[in-house]
C-alpha atoms as a PDB file:
ATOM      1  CA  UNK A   1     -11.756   9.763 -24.868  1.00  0.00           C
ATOM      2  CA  UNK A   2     -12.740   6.699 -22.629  1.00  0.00           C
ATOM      3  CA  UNK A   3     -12.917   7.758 -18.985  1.00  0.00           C
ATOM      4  CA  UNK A   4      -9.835   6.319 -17.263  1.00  0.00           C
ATOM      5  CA  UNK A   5     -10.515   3.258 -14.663  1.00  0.00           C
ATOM      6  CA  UNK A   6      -8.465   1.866 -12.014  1.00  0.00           C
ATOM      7  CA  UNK A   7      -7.748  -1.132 -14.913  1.00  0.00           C
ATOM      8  CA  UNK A   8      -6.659   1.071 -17.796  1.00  0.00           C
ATOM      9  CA  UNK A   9      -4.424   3.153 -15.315  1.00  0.00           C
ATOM     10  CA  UNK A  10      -2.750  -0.189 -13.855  1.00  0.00           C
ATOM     11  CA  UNK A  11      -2.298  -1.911 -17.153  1.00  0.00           C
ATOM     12  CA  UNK A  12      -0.730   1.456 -18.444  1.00  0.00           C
ATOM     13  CA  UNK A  13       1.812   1.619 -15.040  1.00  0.00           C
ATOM     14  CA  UNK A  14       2.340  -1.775 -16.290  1.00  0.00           C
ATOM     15  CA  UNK A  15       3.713  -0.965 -19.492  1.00  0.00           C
ATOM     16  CA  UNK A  16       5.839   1.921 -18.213  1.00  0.00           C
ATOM     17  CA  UNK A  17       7.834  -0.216 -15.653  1.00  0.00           C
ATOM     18  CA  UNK A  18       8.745  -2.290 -18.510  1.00  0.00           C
ATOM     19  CA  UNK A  19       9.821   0.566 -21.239  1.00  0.00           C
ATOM     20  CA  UNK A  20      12.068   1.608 -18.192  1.00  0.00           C
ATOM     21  CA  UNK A  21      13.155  -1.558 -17.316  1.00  0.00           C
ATOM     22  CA  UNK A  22      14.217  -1.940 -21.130  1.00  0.00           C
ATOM     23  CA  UNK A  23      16.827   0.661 -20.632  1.00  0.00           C
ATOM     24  CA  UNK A  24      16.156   2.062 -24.316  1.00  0.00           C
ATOM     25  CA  UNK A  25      14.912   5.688 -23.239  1.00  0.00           C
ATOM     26  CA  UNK A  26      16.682   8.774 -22.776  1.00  0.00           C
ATOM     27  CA  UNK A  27      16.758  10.037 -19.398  1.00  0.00           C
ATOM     28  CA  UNK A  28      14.048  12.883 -20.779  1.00  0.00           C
ATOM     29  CA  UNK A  29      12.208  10.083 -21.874  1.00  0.00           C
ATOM     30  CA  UNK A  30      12.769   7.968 -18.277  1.00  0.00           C
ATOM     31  CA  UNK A  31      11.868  10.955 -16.878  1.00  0.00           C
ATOM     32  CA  UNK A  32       8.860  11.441 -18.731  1.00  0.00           C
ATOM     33  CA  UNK A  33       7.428   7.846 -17.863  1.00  0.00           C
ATOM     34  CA  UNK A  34       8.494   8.162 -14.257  1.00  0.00           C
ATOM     35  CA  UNK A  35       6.017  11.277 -13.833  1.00  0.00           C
ATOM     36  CA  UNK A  36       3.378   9.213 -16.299  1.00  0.00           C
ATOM     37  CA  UNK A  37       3.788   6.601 -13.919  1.00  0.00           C
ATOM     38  CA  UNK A  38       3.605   8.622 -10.617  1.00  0.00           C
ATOM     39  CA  UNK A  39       0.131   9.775 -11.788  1.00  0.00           C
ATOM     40  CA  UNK A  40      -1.176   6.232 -12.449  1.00  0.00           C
ATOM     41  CA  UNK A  41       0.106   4.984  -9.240  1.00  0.00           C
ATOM     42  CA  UNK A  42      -1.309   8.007  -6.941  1.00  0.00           C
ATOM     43  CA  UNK A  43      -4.763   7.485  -9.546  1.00  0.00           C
ATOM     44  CA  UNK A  44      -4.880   3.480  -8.465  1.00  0.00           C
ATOM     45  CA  UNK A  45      -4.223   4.567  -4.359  1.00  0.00           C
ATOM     46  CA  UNK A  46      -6.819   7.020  -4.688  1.00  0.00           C
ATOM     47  CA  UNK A  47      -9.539   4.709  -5.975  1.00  0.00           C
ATOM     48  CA  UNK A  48      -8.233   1.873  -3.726  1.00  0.00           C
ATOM     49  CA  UNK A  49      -8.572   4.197  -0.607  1.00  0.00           C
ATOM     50  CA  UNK A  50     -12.038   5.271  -1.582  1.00  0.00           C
ATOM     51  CA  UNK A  51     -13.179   1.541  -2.373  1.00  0.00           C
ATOM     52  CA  UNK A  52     -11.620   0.871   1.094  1.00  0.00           C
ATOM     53  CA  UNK A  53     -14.061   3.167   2.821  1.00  0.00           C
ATOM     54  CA  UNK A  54     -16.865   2.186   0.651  1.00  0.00           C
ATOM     55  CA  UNK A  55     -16.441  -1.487   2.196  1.00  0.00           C
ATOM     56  CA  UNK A  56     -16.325   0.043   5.622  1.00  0.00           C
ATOM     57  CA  UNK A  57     -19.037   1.772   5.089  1.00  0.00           C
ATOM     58  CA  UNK A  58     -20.762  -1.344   4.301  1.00  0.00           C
ATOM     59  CA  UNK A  59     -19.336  -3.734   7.038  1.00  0.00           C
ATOM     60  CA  UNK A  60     -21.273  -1.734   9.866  1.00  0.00           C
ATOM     61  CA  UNK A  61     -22.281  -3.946  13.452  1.00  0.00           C
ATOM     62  CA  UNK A  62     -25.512  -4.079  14.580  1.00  0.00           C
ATOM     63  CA  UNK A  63     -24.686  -0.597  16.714  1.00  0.00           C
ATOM     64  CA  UNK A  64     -23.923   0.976  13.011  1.00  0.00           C
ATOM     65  CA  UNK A  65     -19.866   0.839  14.076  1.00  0.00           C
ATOM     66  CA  UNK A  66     -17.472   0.215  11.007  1.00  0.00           C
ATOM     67  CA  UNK A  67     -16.514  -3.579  11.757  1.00  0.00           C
ATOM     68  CA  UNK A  68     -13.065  -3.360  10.892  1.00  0.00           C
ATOM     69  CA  UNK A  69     -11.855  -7.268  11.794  1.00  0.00           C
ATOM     70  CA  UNK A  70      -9.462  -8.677   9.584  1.00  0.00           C
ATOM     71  CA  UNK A  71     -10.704 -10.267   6.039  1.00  0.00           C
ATOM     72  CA  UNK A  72     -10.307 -13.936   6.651  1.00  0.00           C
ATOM     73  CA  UNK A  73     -10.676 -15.970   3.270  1.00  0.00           C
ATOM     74  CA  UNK A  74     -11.896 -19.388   2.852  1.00  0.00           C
ATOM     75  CA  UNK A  75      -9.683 -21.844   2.067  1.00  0.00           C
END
């Protein structure tokens, strides 16, 4: 079994929103997907939060603070 990445679990949250939104499942089956979901969606937070932190980690000052200033992009 492939190891599940932040890709796989968002592509598979993907597909569950729009089995529900079909409106062709039971409510076991709803209720199923809703708790399949759940997991993917606390599973993409998780590595989000950690990746967050990561590029803190990285974006020190020259006194080794976290430089936290807003992400401008060019445009």
């Amino acid at each position: 079994m492939a190891k599940k990445t932040f890709e796989s679990a968002l592509k598979q949250l993907e597909i569950i929103v729009k089995e529900m939104e079909s409106g062709d499942l039971t409510l076991e089956q709803a209720v199923k997907k809703y708790e399949e979901g759940i997991a993917n969606s606390r599973f993409c937070l998780e590595i989000l939060d950690k990746t967050e932190q990561k590029i803190t980690q990285l974006t020190m000052d020259a006194d080794g603070k976290p430089d936290v200033s807003d992400f401008k992009e060019d445009l």
